[in-house]
N, C-alpha and C. Protein backbone atom coordinates (compact mmCIF):
# COMPACT_ATOMS: atom_id res chain seq x y z
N UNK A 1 4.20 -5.41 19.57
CA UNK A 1 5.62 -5.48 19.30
C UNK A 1 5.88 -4.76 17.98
N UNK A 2 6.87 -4.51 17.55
CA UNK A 2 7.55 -3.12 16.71
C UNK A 2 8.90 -4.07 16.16
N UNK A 3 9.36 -3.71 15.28
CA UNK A 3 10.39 -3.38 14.43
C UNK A 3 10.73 -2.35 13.74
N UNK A 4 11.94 -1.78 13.86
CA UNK A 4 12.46 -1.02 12.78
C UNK A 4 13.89 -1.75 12.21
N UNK A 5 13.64 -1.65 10.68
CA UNK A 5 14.92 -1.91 9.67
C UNK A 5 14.95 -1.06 8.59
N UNK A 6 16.21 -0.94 8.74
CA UNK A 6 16.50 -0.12 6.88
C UNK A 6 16.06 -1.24 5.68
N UNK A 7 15.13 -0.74 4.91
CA UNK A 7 15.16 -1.23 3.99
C UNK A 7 15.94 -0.39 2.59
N UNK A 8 15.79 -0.68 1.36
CA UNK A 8 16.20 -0.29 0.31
C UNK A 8 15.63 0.90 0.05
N UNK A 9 14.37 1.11 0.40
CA UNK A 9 13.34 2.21 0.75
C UNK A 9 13.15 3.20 1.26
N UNK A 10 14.46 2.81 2.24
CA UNK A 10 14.71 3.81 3.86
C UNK A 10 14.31 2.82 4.88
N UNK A 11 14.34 3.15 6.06
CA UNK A 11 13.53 3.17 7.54
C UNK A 11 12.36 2.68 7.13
N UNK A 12 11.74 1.57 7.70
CA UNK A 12 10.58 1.56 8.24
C UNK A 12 10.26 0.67 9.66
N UNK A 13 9.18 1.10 9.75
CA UNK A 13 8.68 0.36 11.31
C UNK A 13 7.96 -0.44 11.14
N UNK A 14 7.74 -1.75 11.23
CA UNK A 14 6.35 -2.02 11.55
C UNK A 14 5.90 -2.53 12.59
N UNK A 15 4.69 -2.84 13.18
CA UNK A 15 3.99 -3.05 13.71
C UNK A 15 3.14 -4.10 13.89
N UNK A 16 3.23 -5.40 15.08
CA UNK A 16 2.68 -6.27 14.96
C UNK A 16 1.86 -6.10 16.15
N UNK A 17 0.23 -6.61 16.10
CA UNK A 17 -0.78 -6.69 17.11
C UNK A 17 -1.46 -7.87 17.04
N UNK A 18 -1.97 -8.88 17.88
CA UNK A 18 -2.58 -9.95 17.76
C UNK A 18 -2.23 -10.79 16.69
N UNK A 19 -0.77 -11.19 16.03
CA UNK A 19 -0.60 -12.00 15.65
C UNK A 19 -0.83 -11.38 13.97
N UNK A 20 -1.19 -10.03 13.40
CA UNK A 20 -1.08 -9.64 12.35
C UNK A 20 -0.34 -8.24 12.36
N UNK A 21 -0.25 -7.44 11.20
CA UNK A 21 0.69 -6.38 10.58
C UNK A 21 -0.65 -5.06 11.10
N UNK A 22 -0.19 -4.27 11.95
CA UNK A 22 -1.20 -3.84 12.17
C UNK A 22 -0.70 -2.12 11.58
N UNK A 23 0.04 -2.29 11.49
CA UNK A 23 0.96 -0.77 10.85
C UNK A 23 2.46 -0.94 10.29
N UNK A 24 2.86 -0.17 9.49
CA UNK A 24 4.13 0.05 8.71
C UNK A 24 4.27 1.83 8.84
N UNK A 25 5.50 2.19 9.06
CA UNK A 25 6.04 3.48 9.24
C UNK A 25 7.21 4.08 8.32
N UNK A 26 7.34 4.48 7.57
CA UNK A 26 8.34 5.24 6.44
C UNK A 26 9.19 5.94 7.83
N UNK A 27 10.32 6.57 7.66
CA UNK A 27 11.04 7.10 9.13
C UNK A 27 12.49 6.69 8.73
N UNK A 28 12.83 8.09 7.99
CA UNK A 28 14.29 8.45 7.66
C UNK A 28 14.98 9.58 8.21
N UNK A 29 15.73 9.55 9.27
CA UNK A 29 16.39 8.37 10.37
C UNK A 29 15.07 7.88 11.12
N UNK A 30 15.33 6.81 11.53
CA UNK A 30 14.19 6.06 12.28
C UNK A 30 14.18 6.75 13.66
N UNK A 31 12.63 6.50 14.13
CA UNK A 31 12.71 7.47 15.27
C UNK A 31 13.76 7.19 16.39
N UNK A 32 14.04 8.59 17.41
CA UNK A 32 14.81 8.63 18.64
C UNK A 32 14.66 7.22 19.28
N UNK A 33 15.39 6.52 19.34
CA UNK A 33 15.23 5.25 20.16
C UNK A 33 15.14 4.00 20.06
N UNK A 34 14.81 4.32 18.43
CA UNK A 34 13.94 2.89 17.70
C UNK A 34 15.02 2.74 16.90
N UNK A 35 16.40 1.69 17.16
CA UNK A 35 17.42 1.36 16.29
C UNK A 35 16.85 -0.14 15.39
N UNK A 36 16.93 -0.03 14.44
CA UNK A 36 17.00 -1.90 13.68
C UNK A 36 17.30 -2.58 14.74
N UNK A 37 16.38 -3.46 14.97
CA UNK A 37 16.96 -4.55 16.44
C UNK A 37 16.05 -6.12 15.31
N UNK A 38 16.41 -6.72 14.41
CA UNK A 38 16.08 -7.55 13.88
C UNK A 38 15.97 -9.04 14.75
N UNK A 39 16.99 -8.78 15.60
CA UNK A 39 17.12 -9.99 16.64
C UNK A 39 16.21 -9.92 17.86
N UNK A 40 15.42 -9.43 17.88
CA UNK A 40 14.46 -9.14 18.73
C UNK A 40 13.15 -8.84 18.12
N UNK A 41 12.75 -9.71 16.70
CA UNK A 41 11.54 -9.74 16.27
C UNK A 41 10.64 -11.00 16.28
N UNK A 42 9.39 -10.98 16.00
CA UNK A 42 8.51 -12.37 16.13
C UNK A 42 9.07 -12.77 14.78
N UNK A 43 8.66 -13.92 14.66
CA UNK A 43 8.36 -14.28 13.03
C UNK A 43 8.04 -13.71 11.77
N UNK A 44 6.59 -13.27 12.58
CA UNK A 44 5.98 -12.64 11.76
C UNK A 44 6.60 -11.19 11.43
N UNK A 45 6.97 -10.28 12.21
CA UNK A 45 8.09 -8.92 11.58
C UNK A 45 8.84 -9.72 11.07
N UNK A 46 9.91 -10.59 10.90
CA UNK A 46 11.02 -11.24 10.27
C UNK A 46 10.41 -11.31 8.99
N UNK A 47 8.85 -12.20 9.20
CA UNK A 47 8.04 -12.05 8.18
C UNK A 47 7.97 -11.45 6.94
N UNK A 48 7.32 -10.32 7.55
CA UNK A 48 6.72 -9.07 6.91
C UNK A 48 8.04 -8.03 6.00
N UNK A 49 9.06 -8.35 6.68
CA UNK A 49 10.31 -7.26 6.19
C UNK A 49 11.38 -8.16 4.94
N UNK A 50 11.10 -9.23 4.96
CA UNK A 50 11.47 -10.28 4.15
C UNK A 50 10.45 -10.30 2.75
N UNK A 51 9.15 -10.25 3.08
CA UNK A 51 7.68 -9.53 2.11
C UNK A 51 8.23 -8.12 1.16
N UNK A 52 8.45 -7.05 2.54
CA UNK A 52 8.33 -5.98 1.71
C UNK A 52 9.64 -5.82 1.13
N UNK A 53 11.08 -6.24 1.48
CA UNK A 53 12.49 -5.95 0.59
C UNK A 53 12.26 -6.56 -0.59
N UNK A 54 11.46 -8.00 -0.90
CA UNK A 54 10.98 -8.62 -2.08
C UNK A 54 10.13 -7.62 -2.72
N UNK A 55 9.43 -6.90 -2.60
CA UNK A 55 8.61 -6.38 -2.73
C UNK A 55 8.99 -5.10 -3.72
N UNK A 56 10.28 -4.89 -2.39
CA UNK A 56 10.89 -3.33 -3.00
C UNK A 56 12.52 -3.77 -4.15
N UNK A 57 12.45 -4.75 -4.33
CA UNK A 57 13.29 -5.40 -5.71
C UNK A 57 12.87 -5.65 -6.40
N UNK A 58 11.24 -5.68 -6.58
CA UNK A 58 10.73 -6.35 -7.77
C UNK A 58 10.36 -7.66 -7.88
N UNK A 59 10.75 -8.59 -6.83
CA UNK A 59 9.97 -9.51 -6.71
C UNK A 59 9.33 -10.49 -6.12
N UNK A 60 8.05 -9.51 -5.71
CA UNK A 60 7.21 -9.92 -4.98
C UNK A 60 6.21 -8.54 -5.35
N UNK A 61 4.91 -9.20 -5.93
CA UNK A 61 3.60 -8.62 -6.31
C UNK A 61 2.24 -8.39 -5.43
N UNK A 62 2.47 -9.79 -4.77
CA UNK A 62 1.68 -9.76 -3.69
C UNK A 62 2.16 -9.78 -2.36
N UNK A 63 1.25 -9.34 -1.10
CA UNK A 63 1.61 -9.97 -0.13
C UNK A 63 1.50 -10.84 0.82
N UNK A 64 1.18 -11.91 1.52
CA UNK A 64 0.80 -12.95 1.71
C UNK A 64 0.71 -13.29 3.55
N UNK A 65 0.17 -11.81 4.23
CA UNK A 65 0.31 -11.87 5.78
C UNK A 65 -0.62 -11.04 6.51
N UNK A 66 -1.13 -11.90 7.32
CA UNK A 66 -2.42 -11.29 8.01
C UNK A 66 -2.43 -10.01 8.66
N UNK A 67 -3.31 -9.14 8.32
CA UNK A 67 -3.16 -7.60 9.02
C UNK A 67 -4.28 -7.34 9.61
N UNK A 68 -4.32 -6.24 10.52
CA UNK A 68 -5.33 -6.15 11.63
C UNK A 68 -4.97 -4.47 11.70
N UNK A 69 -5.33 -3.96 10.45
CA UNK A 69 -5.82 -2.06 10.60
C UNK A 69 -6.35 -1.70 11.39
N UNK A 70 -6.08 -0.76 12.04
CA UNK A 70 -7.54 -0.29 13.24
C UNK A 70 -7.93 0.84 12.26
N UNK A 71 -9.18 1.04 11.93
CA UNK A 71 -10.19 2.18 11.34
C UNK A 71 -11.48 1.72 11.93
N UNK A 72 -12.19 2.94 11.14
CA UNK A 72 -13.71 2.61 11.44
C UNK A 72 -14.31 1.91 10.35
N UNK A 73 -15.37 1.07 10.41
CA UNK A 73 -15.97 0.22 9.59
C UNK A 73 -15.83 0.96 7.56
N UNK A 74 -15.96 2.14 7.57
CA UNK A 74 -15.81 2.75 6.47
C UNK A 74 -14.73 2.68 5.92
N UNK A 75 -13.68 2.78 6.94
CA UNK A 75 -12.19 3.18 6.40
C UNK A 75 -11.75 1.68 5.83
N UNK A 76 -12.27 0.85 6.51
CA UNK A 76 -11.92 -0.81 6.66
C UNK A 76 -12.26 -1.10 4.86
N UNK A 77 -13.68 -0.87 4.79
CA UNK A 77 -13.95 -0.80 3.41
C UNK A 77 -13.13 -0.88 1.99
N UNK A 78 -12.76 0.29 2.19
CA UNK A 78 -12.07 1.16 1.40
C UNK A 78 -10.68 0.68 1.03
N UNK A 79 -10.16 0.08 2.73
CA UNK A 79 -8.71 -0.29 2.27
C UNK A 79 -8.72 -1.82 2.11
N UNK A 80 -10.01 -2.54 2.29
CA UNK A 80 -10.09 -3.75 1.44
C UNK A 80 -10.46 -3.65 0.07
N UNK A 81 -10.94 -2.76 -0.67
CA UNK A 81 -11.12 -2.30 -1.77
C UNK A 81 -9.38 -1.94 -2.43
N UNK A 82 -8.91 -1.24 -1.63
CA UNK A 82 -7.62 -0.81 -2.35
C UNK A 82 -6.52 -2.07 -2.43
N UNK A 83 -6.71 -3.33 -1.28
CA UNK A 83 -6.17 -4.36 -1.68
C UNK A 83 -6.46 -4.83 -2.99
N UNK A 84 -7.72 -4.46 -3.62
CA UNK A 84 -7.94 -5.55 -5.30
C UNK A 84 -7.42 -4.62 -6.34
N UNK A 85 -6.61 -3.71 -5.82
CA UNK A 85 -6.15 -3.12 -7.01
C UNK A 85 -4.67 -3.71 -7.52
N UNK A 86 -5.04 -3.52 -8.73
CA UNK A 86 -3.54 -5.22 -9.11
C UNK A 86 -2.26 -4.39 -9.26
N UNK A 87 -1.45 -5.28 -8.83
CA UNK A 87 -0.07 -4.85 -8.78
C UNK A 87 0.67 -4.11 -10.60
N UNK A 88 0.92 -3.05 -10.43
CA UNK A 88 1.10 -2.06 -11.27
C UNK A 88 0.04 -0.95 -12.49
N UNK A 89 -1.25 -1.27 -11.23
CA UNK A 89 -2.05 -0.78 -11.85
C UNK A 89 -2.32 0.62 -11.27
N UNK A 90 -3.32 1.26 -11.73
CA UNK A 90 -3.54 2.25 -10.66
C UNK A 90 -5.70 2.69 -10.48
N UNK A 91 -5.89 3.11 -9.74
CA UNK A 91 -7.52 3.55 -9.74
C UNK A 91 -7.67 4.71 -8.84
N UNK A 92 -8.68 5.61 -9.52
CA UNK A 92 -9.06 6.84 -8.86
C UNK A 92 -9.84 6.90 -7.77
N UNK A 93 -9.57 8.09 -6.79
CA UNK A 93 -10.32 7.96 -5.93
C UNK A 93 -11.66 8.03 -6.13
N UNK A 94 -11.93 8.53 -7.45
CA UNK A 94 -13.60 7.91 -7.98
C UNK A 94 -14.17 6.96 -8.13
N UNK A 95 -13.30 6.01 -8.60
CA UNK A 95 -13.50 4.87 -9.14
C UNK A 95 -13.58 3.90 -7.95
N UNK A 96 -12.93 4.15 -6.93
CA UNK A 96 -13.40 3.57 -5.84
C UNK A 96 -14.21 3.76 -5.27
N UNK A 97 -14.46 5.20 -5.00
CA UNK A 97 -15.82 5.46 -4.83
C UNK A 97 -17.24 5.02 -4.84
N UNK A 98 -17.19 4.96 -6.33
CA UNK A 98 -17.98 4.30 -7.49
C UNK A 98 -18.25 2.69 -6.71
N UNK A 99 -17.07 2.07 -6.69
CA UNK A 99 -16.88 0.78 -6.84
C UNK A 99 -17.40 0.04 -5.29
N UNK A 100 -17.39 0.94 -3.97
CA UNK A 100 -18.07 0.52 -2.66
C UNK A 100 -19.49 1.34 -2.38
N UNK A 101 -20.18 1.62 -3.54
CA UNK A 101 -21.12 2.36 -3.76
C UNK A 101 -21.75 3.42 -3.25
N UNK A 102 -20.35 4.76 -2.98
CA UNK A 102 -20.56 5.68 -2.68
C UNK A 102 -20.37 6.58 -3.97
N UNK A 103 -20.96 7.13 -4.60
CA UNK A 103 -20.24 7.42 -6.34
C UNK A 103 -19.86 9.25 -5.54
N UNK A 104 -20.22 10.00 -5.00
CA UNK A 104 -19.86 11.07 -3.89
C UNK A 104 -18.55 11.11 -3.29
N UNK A 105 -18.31 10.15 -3.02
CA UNK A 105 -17.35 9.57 -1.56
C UNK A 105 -16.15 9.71 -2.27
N UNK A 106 -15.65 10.69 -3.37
CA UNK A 106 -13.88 10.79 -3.36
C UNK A 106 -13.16 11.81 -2.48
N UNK A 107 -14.02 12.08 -2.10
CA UNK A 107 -13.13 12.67 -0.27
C UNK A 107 -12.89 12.32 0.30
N UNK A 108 -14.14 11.02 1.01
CA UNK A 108 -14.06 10.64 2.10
C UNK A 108 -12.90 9.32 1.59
N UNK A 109 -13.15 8.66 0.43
CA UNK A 109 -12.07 7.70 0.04
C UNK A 109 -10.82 8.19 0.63
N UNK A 110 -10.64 9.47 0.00
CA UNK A 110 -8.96 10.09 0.20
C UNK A 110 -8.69 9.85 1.57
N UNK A 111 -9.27 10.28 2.30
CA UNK A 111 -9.11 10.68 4.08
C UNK A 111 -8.72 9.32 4.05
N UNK A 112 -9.84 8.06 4.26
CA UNK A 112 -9.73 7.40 4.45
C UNK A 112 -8.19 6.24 3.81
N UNK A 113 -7.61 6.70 2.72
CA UNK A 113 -6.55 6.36 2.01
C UNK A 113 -5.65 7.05 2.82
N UNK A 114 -5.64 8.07 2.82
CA UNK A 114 -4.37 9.15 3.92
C UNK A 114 -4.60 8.14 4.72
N UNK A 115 -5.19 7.58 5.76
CA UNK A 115 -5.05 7.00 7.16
C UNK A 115 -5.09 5.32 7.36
N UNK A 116 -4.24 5.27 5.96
CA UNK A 116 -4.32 4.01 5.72
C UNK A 116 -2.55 3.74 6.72
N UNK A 117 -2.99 2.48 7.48
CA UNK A 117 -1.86 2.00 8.83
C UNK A 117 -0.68 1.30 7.91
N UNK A 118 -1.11 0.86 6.95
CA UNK A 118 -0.45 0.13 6.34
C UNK A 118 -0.01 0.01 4.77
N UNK A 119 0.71 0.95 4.82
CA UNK A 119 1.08 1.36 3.36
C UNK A 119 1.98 0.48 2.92
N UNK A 120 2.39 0.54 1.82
CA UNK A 120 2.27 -0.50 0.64
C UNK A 120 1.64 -1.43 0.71
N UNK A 121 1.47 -2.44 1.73
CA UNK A 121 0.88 -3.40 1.48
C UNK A 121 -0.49 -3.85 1.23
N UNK A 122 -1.13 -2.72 1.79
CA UNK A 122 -2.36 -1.78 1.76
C UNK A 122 -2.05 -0.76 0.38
N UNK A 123 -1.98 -1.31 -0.81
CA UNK A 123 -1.27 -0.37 -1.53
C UNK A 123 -2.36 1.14 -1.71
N UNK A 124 -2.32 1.93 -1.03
CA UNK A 124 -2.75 3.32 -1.11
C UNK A 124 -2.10 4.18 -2.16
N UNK A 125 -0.82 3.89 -2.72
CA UNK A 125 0.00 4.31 -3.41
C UNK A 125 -0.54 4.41 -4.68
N UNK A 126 -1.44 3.48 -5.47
CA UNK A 126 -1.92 2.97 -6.57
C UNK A 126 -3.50 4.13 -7.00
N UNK A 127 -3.48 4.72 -5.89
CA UNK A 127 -4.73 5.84 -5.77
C UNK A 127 -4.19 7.08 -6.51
N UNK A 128 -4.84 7.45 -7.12
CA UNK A 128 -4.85 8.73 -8.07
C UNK A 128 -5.87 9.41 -8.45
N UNK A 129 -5.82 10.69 -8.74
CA UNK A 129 -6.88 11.33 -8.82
C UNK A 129 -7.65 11.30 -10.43
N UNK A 130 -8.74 11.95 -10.42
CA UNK A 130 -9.39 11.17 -11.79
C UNK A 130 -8.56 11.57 -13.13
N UNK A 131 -8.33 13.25 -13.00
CA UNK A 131 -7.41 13.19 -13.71
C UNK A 131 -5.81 12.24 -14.56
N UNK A 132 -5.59 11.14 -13.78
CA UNK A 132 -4.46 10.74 -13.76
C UNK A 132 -3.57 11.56 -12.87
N UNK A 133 -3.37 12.33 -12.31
CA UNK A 133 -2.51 13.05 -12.14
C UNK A 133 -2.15 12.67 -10.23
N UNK A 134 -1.13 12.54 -9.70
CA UNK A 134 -0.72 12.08 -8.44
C UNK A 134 -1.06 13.48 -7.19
N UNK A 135 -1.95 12.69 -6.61
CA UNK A 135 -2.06 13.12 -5.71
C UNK A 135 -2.08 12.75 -4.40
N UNK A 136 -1.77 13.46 -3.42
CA UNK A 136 -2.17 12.56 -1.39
C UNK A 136 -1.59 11.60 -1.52
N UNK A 137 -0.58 11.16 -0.79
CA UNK A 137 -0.04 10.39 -0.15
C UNK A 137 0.88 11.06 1.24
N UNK A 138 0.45 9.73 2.20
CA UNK A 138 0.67 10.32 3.32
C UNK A 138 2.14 10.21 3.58
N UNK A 139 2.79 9.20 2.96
CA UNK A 139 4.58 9.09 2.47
C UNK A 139 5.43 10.13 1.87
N UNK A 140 4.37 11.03 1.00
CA UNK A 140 4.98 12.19 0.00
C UNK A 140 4.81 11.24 -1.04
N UNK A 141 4.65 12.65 -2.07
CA UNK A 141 4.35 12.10 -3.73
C UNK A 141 5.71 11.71 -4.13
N UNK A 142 7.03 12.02 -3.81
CA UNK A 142 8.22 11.66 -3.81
C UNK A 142 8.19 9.97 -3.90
N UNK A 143 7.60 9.54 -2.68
CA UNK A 143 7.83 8.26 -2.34
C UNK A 143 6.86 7.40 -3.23
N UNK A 144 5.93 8.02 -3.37
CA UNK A 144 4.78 7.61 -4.42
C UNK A 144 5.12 7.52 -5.68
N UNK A 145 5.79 8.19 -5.71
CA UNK A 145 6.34 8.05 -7.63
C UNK A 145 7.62 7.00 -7.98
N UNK A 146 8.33 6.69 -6.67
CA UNK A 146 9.15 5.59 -6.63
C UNK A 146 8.35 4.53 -6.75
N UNK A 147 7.33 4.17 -5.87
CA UNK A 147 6.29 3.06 -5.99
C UNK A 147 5.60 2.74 -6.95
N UNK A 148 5.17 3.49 -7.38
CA UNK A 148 4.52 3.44 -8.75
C UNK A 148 6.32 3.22 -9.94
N UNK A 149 6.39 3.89 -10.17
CA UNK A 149 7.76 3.24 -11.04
C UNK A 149 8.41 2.23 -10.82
N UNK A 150 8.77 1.46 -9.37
CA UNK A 150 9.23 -0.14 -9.16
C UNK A 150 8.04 -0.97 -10.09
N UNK A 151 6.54 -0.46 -9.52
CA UNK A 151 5.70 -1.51 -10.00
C UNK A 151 5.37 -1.65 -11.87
N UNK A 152 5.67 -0.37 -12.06
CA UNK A 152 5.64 -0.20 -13.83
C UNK A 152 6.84 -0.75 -14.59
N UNK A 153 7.86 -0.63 -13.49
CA UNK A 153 9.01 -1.75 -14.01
C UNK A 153 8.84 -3.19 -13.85
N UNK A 154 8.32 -3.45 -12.87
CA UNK A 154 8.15 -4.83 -12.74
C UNK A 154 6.92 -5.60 -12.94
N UNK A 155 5.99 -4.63 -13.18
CA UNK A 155 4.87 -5.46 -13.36
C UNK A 155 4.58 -6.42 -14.69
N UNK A 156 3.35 -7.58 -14.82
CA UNK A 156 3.93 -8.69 -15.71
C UNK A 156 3.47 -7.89 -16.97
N UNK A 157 3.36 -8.27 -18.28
CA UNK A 157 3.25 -7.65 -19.26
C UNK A 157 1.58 -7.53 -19.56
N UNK A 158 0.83 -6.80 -20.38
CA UNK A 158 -0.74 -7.11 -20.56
C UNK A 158 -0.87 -7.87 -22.05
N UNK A 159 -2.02 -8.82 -21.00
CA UNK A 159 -2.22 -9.95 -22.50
C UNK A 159 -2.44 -9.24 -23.45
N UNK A 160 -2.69 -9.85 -24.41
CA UNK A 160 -2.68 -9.05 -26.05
C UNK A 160 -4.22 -9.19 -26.07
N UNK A 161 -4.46 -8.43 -26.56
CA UNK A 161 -6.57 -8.74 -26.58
C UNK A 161 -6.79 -7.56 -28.10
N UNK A 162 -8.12 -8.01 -28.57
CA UNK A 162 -8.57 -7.06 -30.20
C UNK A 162 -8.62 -6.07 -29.73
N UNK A 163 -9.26 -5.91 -28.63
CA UNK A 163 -9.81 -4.74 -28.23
C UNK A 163 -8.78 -3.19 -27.03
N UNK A 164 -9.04 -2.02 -27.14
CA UNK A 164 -8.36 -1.96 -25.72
C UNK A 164 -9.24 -0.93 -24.69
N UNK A 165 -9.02 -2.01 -23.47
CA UNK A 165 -9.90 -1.77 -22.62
C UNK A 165 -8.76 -0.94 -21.70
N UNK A 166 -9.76 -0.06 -20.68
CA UNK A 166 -8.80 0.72 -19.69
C UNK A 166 -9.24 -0.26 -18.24
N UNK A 167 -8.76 -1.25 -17.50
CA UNK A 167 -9.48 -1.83 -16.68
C UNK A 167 -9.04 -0.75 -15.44
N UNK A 168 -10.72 -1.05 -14.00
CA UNK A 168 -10.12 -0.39 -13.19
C UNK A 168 -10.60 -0.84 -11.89
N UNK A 169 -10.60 -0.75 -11.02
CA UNK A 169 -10.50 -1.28 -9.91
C UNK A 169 -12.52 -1.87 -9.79
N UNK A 170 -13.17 -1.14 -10.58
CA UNK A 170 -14.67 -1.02 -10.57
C UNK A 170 -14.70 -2.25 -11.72
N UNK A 171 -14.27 -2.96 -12.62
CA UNK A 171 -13.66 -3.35 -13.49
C UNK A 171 -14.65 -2.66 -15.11
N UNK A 172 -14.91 -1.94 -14.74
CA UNK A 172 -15.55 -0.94 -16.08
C UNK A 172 -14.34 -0.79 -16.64
């Protein structure tokens, strides 16, 4: 089962399979056919679109609903890895790399980030290249730089500590 609603965001779709979020779709105008039909969703889409408008106001950091990605065991990895990256933070596709102990693997990370089913919540968005500098997203860097700026606005403040550390998804 499917939903599409306008959010604040634009269009999106998502996608429910066995009782979890199995995809989300960006889609401005929403596709041929697929009007907002909100009255014709499970719970769980009612769910999930109630999650991400919190989400896309600022408040809501986490998300709190079972998903069921289809990838291959690698990709699965990767985008459980990109779940521990904290809300308004960001980590390289090295550093993830690094961090599921492929220290090689910032390619295959990327691919595997591009074909992520479930964006934002799956935050893929938070991926950057080592440089700092924004790269790949399968939304457009457009949409990526909105995401990243909701979360730098809203994210909570950093404790005060002697020291300053750069934390990162590897937590080096």
């Amino acid at each position: 089962m499917k939903s599409c609603r306008k959010t604040s965001f634009g269009f999106l779709t998502v996608t429910e399979r066995n009782n979890a979020i199995a995809a989300i779709a960006f889609a401005d105008p929403p596709p041929r056919g697929e009007s907002p039909s909100p009255e014709t969703e499970t719970p769980l889409l009612k769910e999930a679109f109630r999650q991400l408008e919190e989400y896309f106001t600022g408040k809501r950091k986490d998300f709190d609903l079972p998903l069921d990605p289809e990838g291959t065991p690698f990709m699965k990895r990767v985008w459980k890895r990109l779940l521990e990256i904290p809300y308004g933070k960001t980590a390289s596709y090295r550093e993830i790399a690094v961090s599921i102990g492929i220290p090689g693997g910032m390619r295959a990370v990327g691919l595997a980030s591009h074909r992520n089913p479930i964006p934002v919540i799956i935050p893929c968005h938070r991926v950057i290249g080592s440089d700092g500098r924004l790269v790949g997203y399968a939304g457009g860097l457009s949409l990526k730089r909105r995401l990243l700026a909701l979360e730098a606005e809203h994210a909570p403040p950093e404790p005060e500590s002697e020291g300053t550390t750069q934390e990162t998804i590897s937590g080096k």
